[in-house]
PDB file of N, CA and C in Angstrom:
ATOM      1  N   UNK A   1      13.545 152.950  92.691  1.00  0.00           N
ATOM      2  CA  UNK A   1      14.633 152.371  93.435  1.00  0.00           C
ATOM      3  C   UNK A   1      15.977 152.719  92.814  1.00  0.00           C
ATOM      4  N   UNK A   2      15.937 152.767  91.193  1.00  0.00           N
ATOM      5  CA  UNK A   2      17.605 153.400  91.009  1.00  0.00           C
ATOM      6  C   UNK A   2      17.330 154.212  91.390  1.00  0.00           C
ATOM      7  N   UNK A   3      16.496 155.509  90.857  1.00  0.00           N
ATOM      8  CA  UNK A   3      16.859 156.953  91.229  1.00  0.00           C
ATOM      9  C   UNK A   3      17.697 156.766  92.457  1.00  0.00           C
ATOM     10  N   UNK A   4      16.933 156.529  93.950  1.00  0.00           N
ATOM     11  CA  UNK A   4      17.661 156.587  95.067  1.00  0.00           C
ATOM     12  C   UNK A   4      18.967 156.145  94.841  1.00  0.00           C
ATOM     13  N   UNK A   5      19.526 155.328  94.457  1.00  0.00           N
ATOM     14  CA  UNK A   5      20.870 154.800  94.239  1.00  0.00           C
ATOM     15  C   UNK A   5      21.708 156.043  93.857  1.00  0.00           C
ATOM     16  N   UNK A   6      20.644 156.512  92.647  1.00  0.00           N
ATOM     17  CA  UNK A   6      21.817 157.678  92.006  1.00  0.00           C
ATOM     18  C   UNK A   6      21.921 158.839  93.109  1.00  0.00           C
ATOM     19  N   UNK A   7      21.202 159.335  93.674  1.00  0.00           N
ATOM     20  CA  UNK A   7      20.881 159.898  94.863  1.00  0.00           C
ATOM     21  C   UNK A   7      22.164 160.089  95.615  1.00  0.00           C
ATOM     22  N   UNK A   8      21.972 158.851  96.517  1.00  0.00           N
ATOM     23  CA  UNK A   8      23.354 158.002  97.018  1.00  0.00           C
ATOM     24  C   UNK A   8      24.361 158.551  96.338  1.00  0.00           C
ATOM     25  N   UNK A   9      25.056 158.226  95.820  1.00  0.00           N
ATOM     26  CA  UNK A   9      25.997 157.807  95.057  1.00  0.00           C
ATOM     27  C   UNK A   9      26.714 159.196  94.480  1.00  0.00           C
ATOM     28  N   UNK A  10      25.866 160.178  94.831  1.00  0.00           N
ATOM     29  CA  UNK A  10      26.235 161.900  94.538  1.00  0.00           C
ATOM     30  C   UNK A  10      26.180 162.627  95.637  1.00  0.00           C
ATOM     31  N   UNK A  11      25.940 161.783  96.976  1.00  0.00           N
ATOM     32  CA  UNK A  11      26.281 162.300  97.813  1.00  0.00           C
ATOM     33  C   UNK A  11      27.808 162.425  98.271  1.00  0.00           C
ATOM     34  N   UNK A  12      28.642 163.737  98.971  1.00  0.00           N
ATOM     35  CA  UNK A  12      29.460 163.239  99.592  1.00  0.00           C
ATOM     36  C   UNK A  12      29.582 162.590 100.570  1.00  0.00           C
ATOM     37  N   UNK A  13      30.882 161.383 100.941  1.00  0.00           N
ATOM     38  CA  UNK A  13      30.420 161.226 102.259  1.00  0.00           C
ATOM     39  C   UNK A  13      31.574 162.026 102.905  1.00  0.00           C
ATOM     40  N   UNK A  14      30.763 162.213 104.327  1.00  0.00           N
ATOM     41  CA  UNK A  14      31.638 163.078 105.296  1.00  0.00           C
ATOM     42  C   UNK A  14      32.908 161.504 106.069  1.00  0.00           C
ATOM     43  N   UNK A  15      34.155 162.867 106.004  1.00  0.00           N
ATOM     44  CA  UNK A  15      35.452 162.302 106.714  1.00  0.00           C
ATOM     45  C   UNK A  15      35.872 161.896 105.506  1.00  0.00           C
ATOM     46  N   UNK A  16      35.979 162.165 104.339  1.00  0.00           N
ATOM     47  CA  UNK A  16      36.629 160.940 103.296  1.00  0.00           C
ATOM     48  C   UNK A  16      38.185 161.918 102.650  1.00  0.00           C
ATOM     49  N   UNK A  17      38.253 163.063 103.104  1.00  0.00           N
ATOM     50  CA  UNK A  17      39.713 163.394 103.325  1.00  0.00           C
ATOM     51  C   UNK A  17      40.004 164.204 104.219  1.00  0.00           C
ATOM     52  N   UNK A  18      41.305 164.197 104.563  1.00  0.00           N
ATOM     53  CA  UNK A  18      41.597 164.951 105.715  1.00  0.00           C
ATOM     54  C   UNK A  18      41.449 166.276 105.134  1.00  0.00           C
ATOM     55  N   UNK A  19      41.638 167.281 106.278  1.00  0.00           N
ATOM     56  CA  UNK A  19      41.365 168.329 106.477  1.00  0.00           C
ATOM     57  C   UNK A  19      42.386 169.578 105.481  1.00  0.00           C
ATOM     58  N   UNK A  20      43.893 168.701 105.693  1.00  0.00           N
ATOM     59  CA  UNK A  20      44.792 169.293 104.995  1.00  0.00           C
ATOM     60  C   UNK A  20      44.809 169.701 104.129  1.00  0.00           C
ATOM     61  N   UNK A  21      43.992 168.720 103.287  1.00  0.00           N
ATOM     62  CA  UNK A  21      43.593 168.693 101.556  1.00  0.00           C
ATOM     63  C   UNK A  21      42.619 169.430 100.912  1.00  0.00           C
ATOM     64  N   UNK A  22      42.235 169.901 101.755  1.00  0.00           N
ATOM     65  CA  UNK A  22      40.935 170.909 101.293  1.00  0.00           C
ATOM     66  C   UNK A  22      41.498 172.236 100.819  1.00  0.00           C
ATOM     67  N   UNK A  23      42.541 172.601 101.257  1.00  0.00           N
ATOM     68  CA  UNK A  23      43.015 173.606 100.729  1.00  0.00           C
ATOM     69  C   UNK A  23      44.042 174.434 101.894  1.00  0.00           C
ATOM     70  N   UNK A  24      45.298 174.296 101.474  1.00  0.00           N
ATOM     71  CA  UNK A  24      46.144 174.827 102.868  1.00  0.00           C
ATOM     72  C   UNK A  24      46.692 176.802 103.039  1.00  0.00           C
ATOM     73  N   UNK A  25      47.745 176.993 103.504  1.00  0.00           N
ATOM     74  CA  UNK A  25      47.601 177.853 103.435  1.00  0.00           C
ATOM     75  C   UNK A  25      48.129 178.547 102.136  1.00  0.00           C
ATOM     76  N   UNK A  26      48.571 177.789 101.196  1.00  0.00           N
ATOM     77  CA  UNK A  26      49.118 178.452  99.762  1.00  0.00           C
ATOM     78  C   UNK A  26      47.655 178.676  98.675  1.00  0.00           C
ATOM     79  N   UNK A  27      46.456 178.273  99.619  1.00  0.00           N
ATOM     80  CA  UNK A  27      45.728 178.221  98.478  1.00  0.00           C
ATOM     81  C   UNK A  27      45.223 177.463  97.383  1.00  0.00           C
ATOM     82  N   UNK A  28      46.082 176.486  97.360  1.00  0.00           N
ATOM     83  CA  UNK A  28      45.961 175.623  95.830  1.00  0.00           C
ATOM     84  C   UNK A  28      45.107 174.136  97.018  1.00  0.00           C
ATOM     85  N   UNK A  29      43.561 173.666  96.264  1.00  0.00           N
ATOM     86  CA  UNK A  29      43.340 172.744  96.796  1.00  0.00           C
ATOM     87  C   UNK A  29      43.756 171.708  96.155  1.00  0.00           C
ATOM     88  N   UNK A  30      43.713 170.593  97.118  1.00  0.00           N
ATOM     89  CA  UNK A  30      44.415 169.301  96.592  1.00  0.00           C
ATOM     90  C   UNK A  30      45.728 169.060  97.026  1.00  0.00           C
ATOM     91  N   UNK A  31      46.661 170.128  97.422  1.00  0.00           N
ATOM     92  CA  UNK A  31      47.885 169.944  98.139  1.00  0.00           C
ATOM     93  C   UNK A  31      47.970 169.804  99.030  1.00  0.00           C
ATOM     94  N   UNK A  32      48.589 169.144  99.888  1.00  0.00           N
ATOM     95  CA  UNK A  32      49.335 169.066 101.326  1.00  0.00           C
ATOM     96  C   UNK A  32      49.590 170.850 101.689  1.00  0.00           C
ATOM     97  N   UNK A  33      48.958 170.737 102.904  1.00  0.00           N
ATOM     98  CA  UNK A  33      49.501 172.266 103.362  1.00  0.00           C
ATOM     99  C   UNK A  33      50.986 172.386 104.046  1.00  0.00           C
ATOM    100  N   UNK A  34      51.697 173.443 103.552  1.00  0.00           N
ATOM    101  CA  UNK A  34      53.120 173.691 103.521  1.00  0.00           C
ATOM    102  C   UNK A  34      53.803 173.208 102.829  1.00  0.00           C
ATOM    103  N   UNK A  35      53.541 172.199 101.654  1.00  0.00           N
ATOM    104  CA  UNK A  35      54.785 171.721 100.896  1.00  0.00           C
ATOM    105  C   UNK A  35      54.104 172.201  99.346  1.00  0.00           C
ATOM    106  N   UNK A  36      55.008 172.766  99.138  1.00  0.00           N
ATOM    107  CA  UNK A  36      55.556 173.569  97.287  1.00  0.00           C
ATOM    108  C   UNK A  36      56.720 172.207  96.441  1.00  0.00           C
ATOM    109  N   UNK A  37      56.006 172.433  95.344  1.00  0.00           N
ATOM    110  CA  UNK A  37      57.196 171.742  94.644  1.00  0.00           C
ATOM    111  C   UNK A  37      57.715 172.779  94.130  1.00  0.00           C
ATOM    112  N   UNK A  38      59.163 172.494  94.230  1.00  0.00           N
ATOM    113  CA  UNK A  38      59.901 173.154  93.364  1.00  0.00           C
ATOM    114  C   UNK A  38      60.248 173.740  92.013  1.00  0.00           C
ATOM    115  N   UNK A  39      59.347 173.011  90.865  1.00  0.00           N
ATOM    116  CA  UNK A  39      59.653 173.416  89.641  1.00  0.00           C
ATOM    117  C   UNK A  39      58.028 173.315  89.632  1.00  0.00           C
ATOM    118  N   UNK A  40      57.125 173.885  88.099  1.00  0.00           N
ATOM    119  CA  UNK A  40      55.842 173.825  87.934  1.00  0.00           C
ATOM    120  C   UNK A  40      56.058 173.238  86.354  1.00  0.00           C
ATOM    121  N   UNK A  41      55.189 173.236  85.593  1.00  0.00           N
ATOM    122  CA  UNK A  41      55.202 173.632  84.331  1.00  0.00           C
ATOM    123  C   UNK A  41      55.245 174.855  83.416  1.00  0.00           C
ATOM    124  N   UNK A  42      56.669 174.996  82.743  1.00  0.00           N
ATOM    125  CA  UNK A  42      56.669 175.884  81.935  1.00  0.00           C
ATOM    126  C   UNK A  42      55.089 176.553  81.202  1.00  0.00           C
ATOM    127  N   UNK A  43      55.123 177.664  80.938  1.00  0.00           N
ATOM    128  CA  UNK A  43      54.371 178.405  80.528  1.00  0.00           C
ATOM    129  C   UNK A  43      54.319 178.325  78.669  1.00  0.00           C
ATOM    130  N   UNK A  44      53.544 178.014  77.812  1.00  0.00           N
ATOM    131  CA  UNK A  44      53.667 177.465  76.219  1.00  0.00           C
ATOM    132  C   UNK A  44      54.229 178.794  75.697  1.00  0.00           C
ATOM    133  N   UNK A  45      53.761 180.309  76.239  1.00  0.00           N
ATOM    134  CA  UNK A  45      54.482 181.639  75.597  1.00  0.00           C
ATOM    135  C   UNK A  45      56.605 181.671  76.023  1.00  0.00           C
ATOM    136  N   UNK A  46      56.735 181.070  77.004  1.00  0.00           N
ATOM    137  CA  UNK A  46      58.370 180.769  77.276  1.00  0.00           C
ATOM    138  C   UNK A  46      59.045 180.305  76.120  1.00  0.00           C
ATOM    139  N   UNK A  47      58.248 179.793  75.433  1.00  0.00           N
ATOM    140  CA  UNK A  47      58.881 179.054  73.953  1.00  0.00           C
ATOM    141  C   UNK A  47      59.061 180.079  72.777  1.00  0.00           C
ATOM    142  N   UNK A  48      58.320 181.003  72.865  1.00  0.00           N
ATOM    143  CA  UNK A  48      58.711 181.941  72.016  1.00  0.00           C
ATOM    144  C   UNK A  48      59.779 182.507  71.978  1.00  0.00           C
ATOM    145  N   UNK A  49      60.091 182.933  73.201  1.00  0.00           N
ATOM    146  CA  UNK A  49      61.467 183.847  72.786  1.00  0.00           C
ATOM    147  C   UNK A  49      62.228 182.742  73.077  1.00  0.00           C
ATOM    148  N   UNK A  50      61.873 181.677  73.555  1.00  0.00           N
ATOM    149  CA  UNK A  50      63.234 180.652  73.929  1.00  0.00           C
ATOM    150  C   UNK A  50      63.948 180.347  72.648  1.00  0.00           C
ATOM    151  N   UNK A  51      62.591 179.561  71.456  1.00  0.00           N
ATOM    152  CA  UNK A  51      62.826 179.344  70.059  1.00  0.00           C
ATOM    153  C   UNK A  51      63.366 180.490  69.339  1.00  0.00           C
ATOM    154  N   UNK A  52      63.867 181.699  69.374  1.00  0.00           N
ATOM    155  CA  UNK A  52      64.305 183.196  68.707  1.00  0.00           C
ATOM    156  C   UNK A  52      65.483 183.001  69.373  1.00  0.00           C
ATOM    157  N   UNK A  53      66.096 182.795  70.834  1.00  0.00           N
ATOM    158  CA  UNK A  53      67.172 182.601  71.665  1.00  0.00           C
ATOM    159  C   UNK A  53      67.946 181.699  70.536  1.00  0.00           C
ATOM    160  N   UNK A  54      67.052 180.597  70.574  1.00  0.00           N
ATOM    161  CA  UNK A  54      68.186 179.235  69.955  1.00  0.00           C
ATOM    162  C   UNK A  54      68.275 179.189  68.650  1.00  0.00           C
ATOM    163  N   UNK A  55      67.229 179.722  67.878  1.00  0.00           N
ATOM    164  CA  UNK A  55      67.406 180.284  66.130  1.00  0.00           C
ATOM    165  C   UNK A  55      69.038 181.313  66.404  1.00  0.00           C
ATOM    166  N   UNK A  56      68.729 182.010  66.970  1.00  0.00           N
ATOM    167  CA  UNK A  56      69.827 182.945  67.104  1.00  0.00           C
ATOM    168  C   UNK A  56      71.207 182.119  67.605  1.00  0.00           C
ATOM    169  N   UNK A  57      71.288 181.390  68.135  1.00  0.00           N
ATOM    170  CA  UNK A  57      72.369 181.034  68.626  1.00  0.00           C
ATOM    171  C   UNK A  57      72.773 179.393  67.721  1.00  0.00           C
ATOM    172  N   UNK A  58      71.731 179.117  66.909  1.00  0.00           N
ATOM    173  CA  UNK A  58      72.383 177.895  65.695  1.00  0.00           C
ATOM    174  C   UNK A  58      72.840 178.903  64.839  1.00  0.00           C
ATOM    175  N   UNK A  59      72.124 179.738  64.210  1.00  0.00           N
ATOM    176  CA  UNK A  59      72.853 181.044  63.339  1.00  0.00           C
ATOM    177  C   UNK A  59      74.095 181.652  63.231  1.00  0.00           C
ATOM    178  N   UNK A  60      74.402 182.023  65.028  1.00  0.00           N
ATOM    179  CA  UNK A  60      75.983 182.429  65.038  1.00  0.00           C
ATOM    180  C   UNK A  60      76.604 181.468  65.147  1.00  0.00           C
ATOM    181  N   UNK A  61      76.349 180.241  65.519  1.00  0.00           N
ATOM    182  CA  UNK A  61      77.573 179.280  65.748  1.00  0.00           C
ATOM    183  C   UNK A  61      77.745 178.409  64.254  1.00  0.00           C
ATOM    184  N   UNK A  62      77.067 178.694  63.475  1.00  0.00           N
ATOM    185  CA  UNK A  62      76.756 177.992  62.494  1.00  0.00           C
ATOM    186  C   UNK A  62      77.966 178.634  61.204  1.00  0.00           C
ATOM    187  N   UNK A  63      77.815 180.013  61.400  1.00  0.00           N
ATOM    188  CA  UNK A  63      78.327 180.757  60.379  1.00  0.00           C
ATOM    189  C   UNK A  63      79.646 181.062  61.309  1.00  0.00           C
ATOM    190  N   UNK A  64      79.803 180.340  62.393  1.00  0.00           N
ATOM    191  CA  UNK A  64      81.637 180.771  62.717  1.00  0.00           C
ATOM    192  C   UNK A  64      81.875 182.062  63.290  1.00  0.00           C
ATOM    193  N   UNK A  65      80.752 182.861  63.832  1.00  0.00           N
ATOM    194  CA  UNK A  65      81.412 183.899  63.914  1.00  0.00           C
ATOM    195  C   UNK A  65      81.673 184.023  65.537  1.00  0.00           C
ATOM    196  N   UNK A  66      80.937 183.186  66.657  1.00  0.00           N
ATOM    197  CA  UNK A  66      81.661 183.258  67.578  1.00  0.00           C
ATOM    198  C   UNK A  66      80.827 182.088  68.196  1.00  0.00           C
ATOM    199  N   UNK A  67      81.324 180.754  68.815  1.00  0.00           N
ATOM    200  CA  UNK A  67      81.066 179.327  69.201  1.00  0.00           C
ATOM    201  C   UNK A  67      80.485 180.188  70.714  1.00  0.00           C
ATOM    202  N   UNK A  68      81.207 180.465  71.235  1.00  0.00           N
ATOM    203  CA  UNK A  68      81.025 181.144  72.541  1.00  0.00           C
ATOM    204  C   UNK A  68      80.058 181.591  72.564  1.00  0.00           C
ATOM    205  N   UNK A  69      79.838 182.801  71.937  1.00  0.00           N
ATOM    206  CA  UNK A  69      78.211 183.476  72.025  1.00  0.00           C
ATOM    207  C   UNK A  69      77.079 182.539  72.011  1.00  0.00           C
ATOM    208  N   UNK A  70      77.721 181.311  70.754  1.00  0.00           N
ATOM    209  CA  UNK A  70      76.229 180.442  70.782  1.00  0.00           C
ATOM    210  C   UNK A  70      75.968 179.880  71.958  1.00  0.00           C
ATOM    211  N   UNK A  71      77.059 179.353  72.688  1.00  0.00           N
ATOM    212  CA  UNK A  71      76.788 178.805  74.089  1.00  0.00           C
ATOM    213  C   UNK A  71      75.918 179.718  74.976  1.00  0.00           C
ATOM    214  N   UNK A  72      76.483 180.733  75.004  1.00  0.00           N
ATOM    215  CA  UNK A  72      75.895 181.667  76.509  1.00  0.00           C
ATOM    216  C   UNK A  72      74.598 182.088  75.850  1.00  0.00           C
ATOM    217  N   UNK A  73      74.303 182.173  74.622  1.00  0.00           N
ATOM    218  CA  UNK A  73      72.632 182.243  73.990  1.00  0.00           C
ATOM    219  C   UNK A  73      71.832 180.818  74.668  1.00  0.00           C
ATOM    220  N   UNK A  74      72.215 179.930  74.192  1.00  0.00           N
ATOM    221  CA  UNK A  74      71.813 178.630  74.574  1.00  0.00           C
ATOM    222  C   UNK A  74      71.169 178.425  76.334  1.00  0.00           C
ATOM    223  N   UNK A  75      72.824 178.871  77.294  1.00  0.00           N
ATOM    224  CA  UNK A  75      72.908 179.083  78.348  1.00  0.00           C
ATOM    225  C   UNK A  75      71.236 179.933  79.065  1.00  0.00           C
ATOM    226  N   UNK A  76      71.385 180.670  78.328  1.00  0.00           N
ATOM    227  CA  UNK A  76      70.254 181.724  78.698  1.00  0.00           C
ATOM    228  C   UNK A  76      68.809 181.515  78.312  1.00  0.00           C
ATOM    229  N   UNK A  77      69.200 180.932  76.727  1.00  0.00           N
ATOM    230  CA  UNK A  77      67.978 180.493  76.942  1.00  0.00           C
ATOM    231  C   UNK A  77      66.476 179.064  77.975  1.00  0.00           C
ATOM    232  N   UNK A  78      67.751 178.335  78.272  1.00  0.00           N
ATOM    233  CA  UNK A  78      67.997 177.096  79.522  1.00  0.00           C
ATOM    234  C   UNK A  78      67.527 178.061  81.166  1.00  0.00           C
ATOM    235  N   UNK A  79      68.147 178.764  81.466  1.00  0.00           N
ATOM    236  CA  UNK A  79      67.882 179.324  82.252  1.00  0.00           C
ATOM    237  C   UNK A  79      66.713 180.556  82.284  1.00  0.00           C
ATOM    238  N   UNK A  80      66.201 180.613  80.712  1.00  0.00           N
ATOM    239  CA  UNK A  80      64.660 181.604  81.023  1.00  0.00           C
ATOM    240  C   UNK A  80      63.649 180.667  81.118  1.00  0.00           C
ATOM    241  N   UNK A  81      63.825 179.578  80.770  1.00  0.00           N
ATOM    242  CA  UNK A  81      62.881 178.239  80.853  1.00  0.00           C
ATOM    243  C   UNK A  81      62.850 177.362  82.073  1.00  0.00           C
ATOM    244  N   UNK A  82      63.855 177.670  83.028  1.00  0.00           N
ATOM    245  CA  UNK A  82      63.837 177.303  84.752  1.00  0.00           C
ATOM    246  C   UNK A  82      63.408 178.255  85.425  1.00  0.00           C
ATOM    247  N   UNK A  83      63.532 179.823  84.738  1.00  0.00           N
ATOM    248  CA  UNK A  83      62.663 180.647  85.954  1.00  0.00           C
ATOM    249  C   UNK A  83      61.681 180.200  85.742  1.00  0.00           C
ATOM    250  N   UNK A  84      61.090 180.548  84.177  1.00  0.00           N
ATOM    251  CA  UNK A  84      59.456 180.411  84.252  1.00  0.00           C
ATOM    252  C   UNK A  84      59.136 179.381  84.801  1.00  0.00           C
ATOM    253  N   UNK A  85      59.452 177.652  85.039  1.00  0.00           N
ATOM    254  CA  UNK A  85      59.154 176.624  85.838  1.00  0.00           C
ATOM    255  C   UNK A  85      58.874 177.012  87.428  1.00  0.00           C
ATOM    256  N   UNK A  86      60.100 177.648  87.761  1.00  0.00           N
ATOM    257  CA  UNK A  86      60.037 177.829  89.075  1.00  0.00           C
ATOM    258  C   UNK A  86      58.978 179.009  89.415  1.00  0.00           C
ATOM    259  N   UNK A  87      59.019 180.045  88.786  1.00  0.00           N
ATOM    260  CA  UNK A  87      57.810 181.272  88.620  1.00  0.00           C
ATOM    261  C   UNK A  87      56.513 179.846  89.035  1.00  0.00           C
ATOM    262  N   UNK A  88      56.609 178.979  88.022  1.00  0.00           N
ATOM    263  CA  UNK A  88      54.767 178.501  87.970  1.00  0.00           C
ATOM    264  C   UNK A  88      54.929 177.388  89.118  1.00  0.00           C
ATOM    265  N   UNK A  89      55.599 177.470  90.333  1.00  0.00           N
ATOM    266  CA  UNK A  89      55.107 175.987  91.296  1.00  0.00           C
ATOM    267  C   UNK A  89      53.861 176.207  91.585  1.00  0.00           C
TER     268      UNK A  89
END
């Protein structure tokens, strides 16, 4: 009498999600078909050169030799870490 229970209980039952969810036309199951989010999760290799970006840019701003550069290092490195987000929706 358990067995049957367990039986049961590993069955699916039919109708228990809509149709949408099974997988739409982007492919990814589990989503709503037609809607993307906008950002994903960064990728853990983005950190590499991001961390070399911002070593580099505490370095020059550190030693005075140009505040500016450290910004637009910084800048850039901020913005290689939103493509790759947006790359991974």
């Amino acid at each position: 009498m358990t067995q049957s229970r367990r039986v049961q209980a590993q069955q699916p039952r039919r109708g228990s999600r809509p149709a949408a969810y099974e997988g739409g036309p982007s492919g990814r199951a589990g989503a709503p078909a037609g809607r993307r989010r906008t950002f994903g999760a960064p990728d853990l290799f983005v950190y590499f050169p991001v961390a070399g970006i911002l070593l580099a840019a505490g370095l020059v701003a550190t030693i005075g030799a140009s505040i500016l550069l450290g910004v637009v290092l910084v800048l850039i490195a901020v913005v290689l870490v939103v493509f790759d987000s947006w790359a991974n929706r």
